[in-house]
Protein backbone atom coordinates (compact mmCIF):
# COMPACT_ATOMS: atom_id res chain seq x y z
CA UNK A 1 0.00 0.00 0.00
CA UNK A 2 3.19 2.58 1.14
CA UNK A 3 4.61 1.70 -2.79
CA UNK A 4 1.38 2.43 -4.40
CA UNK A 5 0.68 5.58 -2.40
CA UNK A 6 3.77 6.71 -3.21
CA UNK A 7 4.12 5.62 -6.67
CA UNK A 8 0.83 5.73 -8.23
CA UNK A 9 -0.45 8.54 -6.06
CA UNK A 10 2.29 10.48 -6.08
CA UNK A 11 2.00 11.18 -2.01
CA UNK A 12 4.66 12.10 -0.18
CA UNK A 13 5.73 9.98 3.21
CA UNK A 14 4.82 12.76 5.59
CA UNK A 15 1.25 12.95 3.76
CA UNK A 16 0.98 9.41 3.59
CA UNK A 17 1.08 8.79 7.17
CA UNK A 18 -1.13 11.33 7.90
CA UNK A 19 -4.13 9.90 6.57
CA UNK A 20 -6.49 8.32 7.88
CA UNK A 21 -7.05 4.90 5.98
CA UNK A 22 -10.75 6.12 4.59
CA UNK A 23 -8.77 9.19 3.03
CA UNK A 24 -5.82 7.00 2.00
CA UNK A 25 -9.42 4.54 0.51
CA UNK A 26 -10.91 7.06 -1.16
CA UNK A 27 -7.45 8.44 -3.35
CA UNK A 28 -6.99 5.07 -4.37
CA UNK A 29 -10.70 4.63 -4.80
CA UNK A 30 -10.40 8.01 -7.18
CA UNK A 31 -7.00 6.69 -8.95
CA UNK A 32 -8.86 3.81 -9.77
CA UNK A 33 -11.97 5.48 -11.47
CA UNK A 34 -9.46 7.95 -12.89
CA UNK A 35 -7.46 5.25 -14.58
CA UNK A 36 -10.60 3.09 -15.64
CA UNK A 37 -11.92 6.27 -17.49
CA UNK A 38 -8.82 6.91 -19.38
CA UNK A 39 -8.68 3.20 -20.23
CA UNK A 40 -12.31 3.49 -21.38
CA UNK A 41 -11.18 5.88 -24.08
CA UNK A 42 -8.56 3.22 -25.34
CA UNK A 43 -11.42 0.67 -25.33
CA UNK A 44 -13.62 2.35 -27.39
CA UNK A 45 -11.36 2.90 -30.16
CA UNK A 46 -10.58 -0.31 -29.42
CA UNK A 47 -14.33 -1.83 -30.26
CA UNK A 48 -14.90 0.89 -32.80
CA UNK A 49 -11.92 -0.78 -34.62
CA UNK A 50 -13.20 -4.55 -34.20
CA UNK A 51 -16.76 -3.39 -34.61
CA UNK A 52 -15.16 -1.95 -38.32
CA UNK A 53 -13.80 -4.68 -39.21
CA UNK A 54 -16.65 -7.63 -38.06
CA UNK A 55 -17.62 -9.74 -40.77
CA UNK A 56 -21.24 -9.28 -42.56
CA UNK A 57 -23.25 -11.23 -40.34
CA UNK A 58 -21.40 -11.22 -36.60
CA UNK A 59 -23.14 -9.20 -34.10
CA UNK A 60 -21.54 -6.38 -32.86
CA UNK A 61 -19.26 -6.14 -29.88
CA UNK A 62 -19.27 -3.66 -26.88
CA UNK A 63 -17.21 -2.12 -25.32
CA UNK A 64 -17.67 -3.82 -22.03
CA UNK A 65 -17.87 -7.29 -23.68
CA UNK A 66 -14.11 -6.88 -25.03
CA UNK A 67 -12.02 -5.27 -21.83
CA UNK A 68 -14.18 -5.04 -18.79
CA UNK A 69 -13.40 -2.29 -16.28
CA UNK A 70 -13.83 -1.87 -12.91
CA UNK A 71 -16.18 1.52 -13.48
CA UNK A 72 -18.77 -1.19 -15.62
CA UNK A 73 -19.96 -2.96 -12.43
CA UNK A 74 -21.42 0.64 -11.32
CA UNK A 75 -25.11 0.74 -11.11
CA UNK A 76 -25.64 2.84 -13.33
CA UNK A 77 -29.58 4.98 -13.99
CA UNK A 78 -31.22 3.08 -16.98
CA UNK A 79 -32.03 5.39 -20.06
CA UNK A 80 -35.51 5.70 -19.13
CA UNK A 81 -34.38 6.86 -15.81
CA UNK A 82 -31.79 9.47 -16.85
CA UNK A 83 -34.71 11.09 -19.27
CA UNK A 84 -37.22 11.27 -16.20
CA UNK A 85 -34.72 12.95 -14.20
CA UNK A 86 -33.64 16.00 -17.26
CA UNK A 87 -37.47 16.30 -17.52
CA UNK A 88 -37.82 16.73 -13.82
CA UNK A 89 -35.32 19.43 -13.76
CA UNK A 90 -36.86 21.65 -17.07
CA UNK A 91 -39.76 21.18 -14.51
CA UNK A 92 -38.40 23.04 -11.55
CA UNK A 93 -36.22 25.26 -13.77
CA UNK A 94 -39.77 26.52 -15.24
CA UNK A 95 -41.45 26.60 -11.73
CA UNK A 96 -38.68 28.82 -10.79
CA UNK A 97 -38.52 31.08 -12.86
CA UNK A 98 -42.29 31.24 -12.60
CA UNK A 99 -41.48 32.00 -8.91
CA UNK A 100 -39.20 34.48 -9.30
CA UNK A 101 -36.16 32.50 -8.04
C-alpha cells in the first residue's frame, strides 16, 4: 500500500502517514476510477476498430464485452431513468422562474 501511495499517487511519506485509511481509501478509490476512465477511451477505439472490421453477419461487440473495467460494475440509472430525471429538472427550472427565483 506505502509503494502504491507513493508511486501511483504520487504522495509524499509525511502525507501518507497522515491519513487516515478512509482518506488513504478514497485516493486510491479516485485513482482507480481515474485510470478506468482513461482506459475506457482506449477501449472504445478499441471496439470501434473490431466493430469496423466484423464480418457481414457477426453481431456487434461492446465495449464492455471486449475489456471489462472496474467503473462497468457501477449501477448505473437506466435510459428511461436518466430522461425522467432531465425532464424533472426543465420542470423546476420553469417553476422557478415562474417564482421568481
Amino acid at each position: 500500500m506505502y509503494n502504491l501511495a507513493l508511486g501511483e499517487l504520487g504522495l509524499m511519506p509525511d502525507e501518507f502517514w497522515r491519513l487516515t485509511s478512509g482518506e488513504l481509501n478514497a485516493k486510491m478509490r479516485g485513482y482507480v476510477v481515474n485510470r478506468d476512465l482513461e482506459s475506457a477511451n482506449h477501449r472504445n477505439l478499441f471496439t470501434l476498430m473490431a466493430n469496423i472490421n466484423r464480418k457481414k453477419n457477426s453481431a456487434a461487440k461492446e465495449p464492455k464485452d471486449l475489456w471489462p473495467l472496474d467503473i462497468d460494475f457501477v449501477d448505473a440509472p437506466s435510459m428511461d431513468e436518466r430522461l425522467a430525471f432531465y425532464k424533472n429538472i426543465g420542470k423546476l427550472s420553469k417553476k422557478e422562474k415562474e417564482n421568481g427565483v
